[in-house]
Protein backbone atom coordinates (compact mmCIF):
# COMPACT_ATOMS: atom_id res chain seq x y z
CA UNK A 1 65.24 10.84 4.35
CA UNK A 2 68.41 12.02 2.92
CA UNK A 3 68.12 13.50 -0.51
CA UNK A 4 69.56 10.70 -2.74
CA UNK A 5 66.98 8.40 -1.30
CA UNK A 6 64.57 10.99 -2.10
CA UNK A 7 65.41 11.74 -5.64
CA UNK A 8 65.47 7.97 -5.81
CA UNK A 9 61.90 8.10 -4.47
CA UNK A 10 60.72 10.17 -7.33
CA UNK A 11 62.00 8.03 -10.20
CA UNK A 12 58.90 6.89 -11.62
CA UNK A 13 59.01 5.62 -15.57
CA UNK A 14 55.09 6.42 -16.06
CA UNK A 15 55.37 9.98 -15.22
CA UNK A 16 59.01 10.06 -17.09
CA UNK A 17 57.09 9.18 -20.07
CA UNK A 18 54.40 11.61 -19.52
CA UNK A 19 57.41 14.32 -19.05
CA UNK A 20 59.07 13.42 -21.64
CA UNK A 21 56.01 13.79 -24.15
CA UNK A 22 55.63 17.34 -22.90
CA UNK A 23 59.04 18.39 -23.33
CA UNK A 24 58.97 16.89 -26.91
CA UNK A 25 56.18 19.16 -27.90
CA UNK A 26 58.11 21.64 -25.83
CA UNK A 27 60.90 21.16 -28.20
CA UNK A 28 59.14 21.25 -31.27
CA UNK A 29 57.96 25.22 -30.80
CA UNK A 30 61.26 25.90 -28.07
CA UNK A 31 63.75 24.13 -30.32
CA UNK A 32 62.34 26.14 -33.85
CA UNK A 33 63.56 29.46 -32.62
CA UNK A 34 67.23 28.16 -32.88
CA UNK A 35 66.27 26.88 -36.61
CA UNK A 36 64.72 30.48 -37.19
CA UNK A 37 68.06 32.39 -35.99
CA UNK A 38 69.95 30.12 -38.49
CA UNK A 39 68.11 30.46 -41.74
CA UNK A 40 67.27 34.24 -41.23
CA UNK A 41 69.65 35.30 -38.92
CA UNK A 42 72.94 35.45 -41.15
CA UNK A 43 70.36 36.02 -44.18
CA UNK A 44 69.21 39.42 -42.53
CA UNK A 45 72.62 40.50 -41.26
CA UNK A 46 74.06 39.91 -44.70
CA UNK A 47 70.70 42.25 -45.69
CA UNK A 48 71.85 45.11 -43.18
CA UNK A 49 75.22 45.38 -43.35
CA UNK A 50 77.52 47.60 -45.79
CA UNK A 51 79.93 46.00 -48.36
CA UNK A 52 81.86 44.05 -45.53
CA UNK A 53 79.95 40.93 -45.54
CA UNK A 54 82.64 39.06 -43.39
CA UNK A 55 80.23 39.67 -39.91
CA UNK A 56 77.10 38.08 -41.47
CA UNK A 57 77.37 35.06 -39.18
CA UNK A 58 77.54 37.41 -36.16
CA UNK A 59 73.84 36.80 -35.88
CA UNK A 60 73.38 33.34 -35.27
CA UNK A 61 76.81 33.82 -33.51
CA UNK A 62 75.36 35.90 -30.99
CA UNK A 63 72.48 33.59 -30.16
CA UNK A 64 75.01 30.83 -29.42
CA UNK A 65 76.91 33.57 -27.09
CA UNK A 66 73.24 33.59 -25.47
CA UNK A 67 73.65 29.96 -24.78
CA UNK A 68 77.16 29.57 -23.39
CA UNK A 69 76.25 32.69 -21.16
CA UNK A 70 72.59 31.12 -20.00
CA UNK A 71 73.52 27.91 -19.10
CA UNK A 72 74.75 28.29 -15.52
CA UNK A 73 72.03 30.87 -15.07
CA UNK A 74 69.33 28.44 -15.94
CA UNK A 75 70.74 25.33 -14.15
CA UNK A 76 70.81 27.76 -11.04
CA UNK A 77 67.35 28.93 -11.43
CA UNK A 78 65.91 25.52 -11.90
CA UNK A 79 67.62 24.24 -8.70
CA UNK A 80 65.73 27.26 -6.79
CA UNK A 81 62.58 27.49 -8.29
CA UNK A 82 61.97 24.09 -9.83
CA UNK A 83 61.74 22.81 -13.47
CA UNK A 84 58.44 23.85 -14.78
CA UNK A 85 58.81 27.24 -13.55
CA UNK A 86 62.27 28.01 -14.71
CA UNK A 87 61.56 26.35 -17.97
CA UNK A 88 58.38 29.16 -18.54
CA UNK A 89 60.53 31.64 -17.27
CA UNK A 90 63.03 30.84 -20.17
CA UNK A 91 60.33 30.87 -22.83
CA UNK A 92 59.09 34.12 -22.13
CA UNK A 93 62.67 35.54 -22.25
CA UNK A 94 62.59 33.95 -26.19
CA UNK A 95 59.33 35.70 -26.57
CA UNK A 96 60.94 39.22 -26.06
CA UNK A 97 63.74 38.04 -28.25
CA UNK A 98 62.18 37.84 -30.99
CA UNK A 99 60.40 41.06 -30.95
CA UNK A 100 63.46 42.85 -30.38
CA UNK A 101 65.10 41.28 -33.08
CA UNK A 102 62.07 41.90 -35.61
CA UNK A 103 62.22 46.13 -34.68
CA UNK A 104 66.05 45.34 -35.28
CA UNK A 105 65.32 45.05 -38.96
CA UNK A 106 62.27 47.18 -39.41
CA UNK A 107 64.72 49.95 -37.57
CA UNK A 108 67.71 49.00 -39.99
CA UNK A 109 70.00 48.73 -36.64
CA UNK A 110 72.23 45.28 -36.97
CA UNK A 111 73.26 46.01 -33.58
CA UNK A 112 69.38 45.70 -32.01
CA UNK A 113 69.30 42.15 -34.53
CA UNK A 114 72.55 40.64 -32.57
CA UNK A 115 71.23 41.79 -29.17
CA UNK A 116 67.68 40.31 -29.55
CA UNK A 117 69.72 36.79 -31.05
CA UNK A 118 72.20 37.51 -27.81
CA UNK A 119 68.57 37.51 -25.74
CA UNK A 120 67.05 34.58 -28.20
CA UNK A 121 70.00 32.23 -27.08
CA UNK A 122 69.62 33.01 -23.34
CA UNK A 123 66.22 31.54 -23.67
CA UNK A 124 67.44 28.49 -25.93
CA UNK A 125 69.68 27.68 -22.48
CA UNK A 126 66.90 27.32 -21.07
CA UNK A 127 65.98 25.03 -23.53
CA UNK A 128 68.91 22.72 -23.69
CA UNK A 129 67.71 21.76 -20.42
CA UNK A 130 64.83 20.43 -21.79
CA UNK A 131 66.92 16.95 -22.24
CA UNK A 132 68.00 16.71 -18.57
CA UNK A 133 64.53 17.28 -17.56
CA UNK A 134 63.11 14.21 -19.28
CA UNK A 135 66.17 12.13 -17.46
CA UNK A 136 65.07 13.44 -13.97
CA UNK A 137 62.52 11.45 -13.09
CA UNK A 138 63.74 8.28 -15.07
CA UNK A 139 65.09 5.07 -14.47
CA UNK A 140 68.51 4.40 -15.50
CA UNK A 141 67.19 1.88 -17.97
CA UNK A 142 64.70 4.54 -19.88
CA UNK A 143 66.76 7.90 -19.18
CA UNK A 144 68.71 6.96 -22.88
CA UNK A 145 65.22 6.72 -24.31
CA UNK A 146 63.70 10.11 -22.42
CA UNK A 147 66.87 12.12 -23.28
CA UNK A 148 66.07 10.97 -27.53
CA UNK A 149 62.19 11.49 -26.92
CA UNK A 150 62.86 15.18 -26.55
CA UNK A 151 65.43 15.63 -28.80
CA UNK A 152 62.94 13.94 -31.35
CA UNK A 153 60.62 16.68 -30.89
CA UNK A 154 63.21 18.71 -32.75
CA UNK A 155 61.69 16.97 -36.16
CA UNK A 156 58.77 19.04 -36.05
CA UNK A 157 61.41 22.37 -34.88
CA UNK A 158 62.70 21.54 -38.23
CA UNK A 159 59.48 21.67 -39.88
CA UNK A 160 58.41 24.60 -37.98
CA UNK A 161 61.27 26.70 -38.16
CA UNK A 162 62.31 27.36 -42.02
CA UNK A 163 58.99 27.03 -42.66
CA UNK A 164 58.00 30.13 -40.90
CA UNK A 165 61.10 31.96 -42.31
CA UNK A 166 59.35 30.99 -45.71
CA UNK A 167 56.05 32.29 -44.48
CA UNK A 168 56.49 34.82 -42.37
CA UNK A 169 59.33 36.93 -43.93
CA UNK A 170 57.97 39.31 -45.95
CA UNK A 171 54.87 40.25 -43.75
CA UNK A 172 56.69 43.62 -43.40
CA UNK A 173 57.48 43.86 -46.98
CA UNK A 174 59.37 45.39 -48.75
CA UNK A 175 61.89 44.68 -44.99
CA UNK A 176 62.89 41.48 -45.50
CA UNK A 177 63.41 38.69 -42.97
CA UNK A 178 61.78 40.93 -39.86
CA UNK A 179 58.17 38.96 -40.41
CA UNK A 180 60.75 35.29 -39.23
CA UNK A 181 61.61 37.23 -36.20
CA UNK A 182 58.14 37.74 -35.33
CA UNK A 183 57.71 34.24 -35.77
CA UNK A 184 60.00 33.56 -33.54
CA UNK A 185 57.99 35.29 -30.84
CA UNK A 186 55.14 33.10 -31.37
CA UNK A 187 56.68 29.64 -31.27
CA UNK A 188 58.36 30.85 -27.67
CA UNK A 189 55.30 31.49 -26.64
CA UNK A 190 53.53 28.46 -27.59
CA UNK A 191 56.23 26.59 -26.01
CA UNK A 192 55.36 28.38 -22.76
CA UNK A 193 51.82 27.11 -22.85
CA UNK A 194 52.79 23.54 -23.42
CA UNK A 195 54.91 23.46 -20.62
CA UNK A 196 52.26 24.31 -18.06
CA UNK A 197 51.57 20.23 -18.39
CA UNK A 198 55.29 19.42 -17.26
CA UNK A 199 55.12 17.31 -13.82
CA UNK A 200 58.44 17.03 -12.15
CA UNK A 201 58.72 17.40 -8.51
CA UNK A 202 61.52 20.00 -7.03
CA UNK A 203 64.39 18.49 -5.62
CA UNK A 204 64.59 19.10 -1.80
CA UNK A 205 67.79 21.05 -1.28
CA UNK A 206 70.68 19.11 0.26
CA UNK A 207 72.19 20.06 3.59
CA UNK A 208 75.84 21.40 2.82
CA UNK A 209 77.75 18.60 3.96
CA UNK A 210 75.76 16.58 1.06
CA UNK A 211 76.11 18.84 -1.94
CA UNK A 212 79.07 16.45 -3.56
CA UNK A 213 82.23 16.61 -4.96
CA UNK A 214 83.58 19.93 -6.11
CA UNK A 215 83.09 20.49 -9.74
CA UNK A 216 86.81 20.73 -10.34
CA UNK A 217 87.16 16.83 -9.15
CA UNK A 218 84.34 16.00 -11.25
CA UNK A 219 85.45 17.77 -14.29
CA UNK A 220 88.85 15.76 -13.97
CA UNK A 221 87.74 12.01 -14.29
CA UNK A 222 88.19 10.24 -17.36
CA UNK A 223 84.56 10.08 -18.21
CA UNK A 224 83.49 13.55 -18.12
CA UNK A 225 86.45 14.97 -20.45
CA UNK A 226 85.74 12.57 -22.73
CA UNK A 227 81.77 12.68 -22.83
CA UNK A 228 82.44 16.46 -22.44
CA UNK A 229 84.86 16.97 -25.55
CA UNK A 230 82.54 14.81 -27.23
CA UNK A 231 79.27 16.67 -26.90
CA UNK A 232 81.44 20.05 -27.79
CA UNK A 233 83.22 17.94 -30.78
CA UNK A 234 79.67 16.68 -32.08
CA UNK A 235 77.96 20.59 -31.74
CA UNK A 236 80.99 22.84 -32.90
CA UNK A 237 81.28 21.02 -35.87
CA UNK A 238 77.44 21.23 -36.80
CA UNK A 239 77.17 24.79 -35.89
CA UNK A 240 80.75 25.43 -37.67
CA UNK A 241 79.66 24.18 -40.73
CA UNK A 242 75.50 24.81 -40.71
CA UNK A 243 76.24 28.39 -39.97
CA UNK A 244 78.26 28.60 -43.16
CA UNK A 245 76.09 26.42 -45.07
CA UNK A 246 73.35 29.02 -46.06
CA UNK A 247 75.56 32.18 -47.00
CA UNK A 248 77.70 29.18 -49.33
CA UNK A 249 74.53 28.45 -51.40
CA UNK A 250 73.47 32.09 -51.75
CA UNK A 251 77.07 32.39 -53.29
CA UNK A 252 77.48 29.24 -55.30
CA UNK A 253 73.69 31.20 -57.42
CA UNK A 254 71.04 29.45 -55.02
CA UNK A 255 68.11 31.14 -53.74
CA UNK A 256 67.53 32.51 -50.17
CA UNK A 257 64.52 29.52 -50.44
CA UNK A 258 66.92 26.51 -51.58
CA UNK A 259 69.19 27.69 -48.40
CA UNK A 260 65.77 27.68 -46.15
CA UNK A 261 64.69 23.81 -47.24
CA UNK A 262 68.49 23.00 -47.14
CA UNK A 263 68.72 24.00 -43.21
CA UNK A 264 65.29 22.45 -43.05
CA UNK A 265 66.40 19.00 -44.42
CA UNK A 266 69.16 19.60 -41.75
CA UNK A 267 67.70 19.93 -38.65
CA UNK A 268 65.06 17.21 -39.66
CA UNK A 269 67.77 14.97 -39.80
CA UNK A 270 69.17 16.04 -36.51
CA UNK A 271 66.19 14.90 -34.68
CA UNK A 272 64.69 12.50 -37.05
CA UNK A 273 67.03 10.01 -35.88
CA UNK A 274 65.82 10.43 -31.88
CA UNK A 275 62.70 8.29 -32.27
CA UNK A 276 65.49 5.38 -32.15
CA UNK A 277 69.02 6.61 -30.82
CA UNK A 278 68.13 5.68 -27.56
CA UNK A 279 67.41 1.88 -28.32
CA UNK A 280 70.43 2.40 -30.31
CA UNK A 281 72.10 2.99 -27.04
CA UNK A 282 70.93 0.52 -24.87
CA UNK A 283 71.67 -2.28 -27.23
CA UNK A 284 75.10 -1.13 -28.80
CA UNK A 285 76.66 1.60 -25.86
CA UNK A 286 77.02 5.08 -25.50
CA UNK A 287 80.37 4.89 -27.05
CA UNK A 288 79.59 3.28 -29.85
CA UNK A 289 76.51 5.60 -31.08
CA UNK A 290 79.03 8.53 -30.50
CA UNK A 291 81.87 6.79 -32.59
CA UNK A 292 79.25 6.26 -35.66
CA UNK A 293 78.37 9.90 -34.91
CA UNK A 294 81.96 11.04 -35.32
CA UNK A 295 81.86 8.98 -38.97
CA UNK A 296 79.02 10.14 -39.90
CA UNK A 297 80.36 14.27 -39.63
CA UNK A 298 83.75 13.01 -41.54
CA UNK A 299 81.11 11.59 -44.51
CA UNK A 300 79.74 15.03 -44.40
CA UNK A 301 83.00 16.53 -44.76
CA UNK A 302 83.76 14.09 -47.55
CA UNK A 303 80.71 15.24 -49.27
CA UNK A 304 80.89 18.85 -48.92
CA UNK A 305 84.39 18.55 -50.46
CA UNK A 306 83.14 16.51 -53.63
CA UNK A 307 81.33 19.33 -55.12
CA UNK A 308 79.25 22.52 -55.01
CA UNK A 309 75.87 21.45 -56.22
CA UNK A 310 72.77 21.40 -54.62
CA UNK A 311 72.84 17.84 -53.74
CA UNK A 312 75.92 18.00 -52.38
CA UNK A 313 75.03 20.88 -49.77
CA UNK A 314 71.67 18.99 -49.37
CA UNK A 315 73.17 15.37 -48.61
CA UNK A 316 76.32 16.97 -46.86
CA UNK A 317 73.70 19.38 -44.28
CA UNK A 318 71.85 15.82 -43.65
CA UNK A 319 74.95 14.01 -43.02
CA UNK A 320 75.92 16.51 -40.19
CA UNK A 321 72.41 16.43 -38.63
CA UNK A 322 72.18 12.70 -38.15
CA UNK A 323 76.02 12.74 -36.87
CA UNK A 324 75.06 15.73 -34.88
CA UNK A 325 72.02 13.79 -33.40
CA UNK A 326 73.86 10.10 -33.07
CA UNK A 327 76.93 12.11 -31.01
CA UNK A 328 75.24 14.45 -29.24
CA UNK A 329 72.81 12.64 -27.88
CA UNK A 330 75.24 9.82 -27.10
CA UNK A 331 77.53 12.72 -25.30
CA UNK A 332 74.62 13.53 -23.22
CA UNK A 333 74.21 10.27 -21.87
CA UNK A 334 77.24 9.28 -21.00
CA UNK A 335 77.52 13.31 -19.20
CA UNK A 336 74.49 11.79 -16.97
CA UNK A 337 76.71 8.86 -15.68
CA UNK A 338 79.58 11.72 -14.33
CA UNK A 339 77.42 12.92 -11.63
CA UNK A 340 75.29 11.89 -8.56
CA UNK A 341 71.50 13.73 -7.81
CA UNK A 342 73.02 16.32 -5.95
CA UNK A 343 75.36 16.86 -8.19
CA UNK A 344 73.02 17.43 -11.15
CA UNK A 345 72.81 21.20 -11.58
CA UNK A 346 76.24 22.38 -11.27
CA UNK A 347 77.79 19.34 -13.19
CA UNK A 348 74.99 20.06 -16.18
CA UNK A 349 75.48 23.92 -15.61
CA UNK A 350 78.84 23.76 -15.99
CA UNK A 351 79.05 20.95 -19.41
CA UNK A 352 76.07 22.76 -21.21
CA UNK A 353 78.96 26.00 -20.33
CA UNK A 354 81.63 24.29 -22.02
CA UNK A 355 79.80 23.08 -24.86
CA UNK A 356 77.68 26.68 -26.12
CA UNK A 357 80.53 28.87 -24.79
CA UNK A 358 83.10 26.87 -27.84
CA UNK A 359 80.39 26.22 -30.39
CA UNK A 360 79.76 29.98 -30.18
CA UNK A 361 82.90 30.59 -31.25
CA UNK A 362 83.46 27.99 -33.78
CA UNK A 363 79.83 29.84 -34.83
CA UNK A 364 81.76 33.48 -35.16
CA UNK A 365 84.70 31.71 -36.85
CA UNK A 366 82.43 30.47 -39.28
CA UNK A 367 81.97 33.66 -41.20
CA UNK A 368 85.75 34.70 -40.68
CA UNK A 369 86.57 30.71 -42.57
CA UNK A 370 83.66 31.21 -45.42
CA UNK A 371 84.73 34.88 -45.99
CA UNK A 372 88.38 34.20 -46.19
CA UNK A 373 88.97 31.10 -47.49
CA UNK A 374 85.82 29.59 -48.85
CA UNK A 375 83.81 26.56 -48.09
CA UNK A 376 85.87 23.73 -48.91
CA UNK A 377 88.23 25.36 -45.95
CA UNK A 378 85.29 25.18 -43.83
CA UNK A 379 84.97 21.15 -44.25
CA UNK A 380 88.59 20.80 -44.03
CA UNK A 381 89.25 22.00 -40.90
CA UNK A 382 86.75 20.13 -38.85
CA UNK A 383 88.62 16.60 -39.80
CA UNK A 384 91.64 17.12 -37.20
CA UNK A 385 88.91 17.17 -34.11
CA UNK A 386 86.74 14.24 -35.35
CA UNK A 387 90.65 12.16 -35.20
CA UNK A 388 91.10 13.85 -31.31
CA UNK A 389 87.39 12.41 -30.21
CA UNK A 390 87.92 8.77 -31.87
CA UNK A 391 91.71 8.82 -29.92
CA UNK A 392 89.83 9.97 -26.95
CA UNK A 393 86.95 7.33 -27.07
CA UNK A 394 90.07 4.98 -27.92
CA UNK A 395 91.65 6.11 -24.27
CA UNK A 396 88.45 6.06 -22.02
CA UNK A 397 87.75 2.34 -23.26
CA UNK A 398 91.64 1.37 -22.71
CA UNK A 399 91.30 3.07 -19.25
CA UNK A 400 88.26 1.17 -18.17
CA UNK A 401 89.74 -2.00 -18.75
CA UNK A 402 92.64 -1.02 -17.24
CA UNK A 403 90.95 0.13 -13.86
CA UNK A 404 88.37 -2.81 -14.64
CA UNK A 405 91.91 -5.20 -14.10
CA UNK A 406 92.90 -3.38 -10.66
């Protein structure tokens, strides 16, 4: 049996759903580490460093260098040793993270605090493929619905995260922020155990002459460049401006707590929205859900430019989640259309690549922006790319009907 018919063998909606429940808890503990960097991260770098402030960001900045720089490493892994194991595998890495970046602070060394959030975002590559993994054993019909499943278990990530900045920060008083990083530790770990319960068969390995296209050719159609620059579009933005987000309240007289619930509020709304895009999708498009995603960061923009109180930062942070949510997700799926099963790893490997390895720098840049030129800067500058993706979308669609004609 040649491995297409095999992969097709294994799709099996009863067990996707089963998978996909996993991963969502998997999410929720995984997918709070990310929300734990954020809050604290740029919090306790502004807490170590000197009078220049302007590498606060570097932090959570570092974590999303982790990313870009874990996700061919993970896809690789995965392909050898299977899902479930490479998944664990990544967990534990997060686990270690976290304690190095917790004797970061105790020690006073901002250094040891980027290199544990360098370490943190390795493991969160791992988890990014949390979403693929939900679509492998799906039908086409329910792999929309599978991919949003796990990306809702990010509404409890957003519950869990801040909240254990809140609670756990000053176990090591009077060292601020180093109790979070601890925290950090535990939720990896947690999401080690759940994923003991994942079920998804390895893929046999293909003979060589049944690998695919090269990556190149695949990177060049229509449909991946466009789903691709979406996803980044959709991510870059939200880290751009969440990154920025808490270190702007601190300075407009808010508390280190109304930044915490602010991020909070955030990444509640990126996920909250999951338990539904994927209907959304089916019944409207992929397009579509990424187009009202793309509106939905410009009304954050909007917002954020309007004013400097706390309901502006609140409404404007839960603007850019759903947006986030509604274009990412939408992103994803159309990235799962590019490819064929033996395709998969590279093809994912090499968009999850694309996407971390720009939204870490739009992350670093982020600081550089606030620091120089201020928040409203920060809002202004992401309107230019949200035009480029609707032209884009605007192209692909004219292109299919064009090919559609032929």
């Amino acid at each position: 049996m040649s491995a297409l018919a095999e992969s097709a063998s294994q799709i099996d909606d009863t067990r996707a759903r089963r998978n996909a429940v996993v991963l969502a808890v998997a999410q929720a503990f995984g997918g709070a580490q990310a929300t734990i960097v954020v809050a604290a991260g740029s919090l306790a770098g502004y807490y170590l460093l000197g009078a220049d402030k302007s590498l606060a960001t570097l932090p959570p900045t570092s974590f999303l260098i982790g990313t870009a720089c874990g996700t061919v490493p993970a896809a690789l892994l995965m392909r050898r040793v299977g899902r479930r194991a490479g998944l664990m595998a990544g967990m534990s890495i997060g686990v270690a993270a976290g304690l190095i970046s917790m004797q970061g602070i105790i020690l006073g060394l901002f250094w040891m605090l980027c290199a544990g959030s360098l370490l943190g975002g390795f493991a969160a590559a791992f988890a990014q493929q949390f979403r693929f993994a939900a679509a492998d054993t799906a039908s086409e019909e329910f792999r929309p619905k599978a991919i949003a499943w796990v990306m809702a278990g990010g509404v409890a990530a957003g519950v869990i995260g801040p909240q254990t900045v809140i609670h756990f920060k000053d176990i090591f008083d009077p060292i601020p922020f180093a109790g979070a990083f601890l925290g950090q530790a535990a939720v990896m770990a947690a999401a080690f155990l759940v994923l003991i319960f994942l079920r998804i068969p390895r893929l046999p390995v293909a003979p060589r002459h049944m690998r695919g296209r090269p990556i190149l050719e695949i990177m060049r159609t229509p449909r991946f460049i466009v789903s691709v620059l979406c996803a980044v579009t959709a991510y870059a933005i939200m880290s751009f401006v969440m990154t920025a987000a808490p270190l702007a309240m601190v300075a407009c007289g808010f508390d280190t707590v109304d930044a915490a619930f602010g991020i909070q509020w955030h990444v509640i709304a990126m996920f909250a929205p999951s338990f539904f895009t994927g209907s959304l999708i089916n019944r409207f498009g992929k397009e579509t859900i990424v187009a009202t995603g793309l509106l939905l960061l410009l009304g954050c923009a909007l917002v954020a430019l309007s004013g400097i109180d706390l309901a502006n930062f609140y409404i404007a942070l839960i603007l850019l989640g759903i947006g986030w949510n509604f274009g990412f997700i939408g992103a994803t799926a159309m990235v799962t259309e590019t490819y064929r099963p033996e395709e998969r790893a590279k093809v994912q490997g090499a968009n999850d690549f694309i996407v971390f390895g720009i939204v870490a720098f739009a992350s670093l840049m982020s600081g550089q922006v606030l620091a120089a030129a201020g928040w409203a800067a920060i809002n202004v500058i992401v309107l230019p790319f949200l035009v480029l993706c609707f032209a884009m979308l605007t192209w692909l669609a004219i292109d299919r009907r064009r090919r559609s004609r032929a």
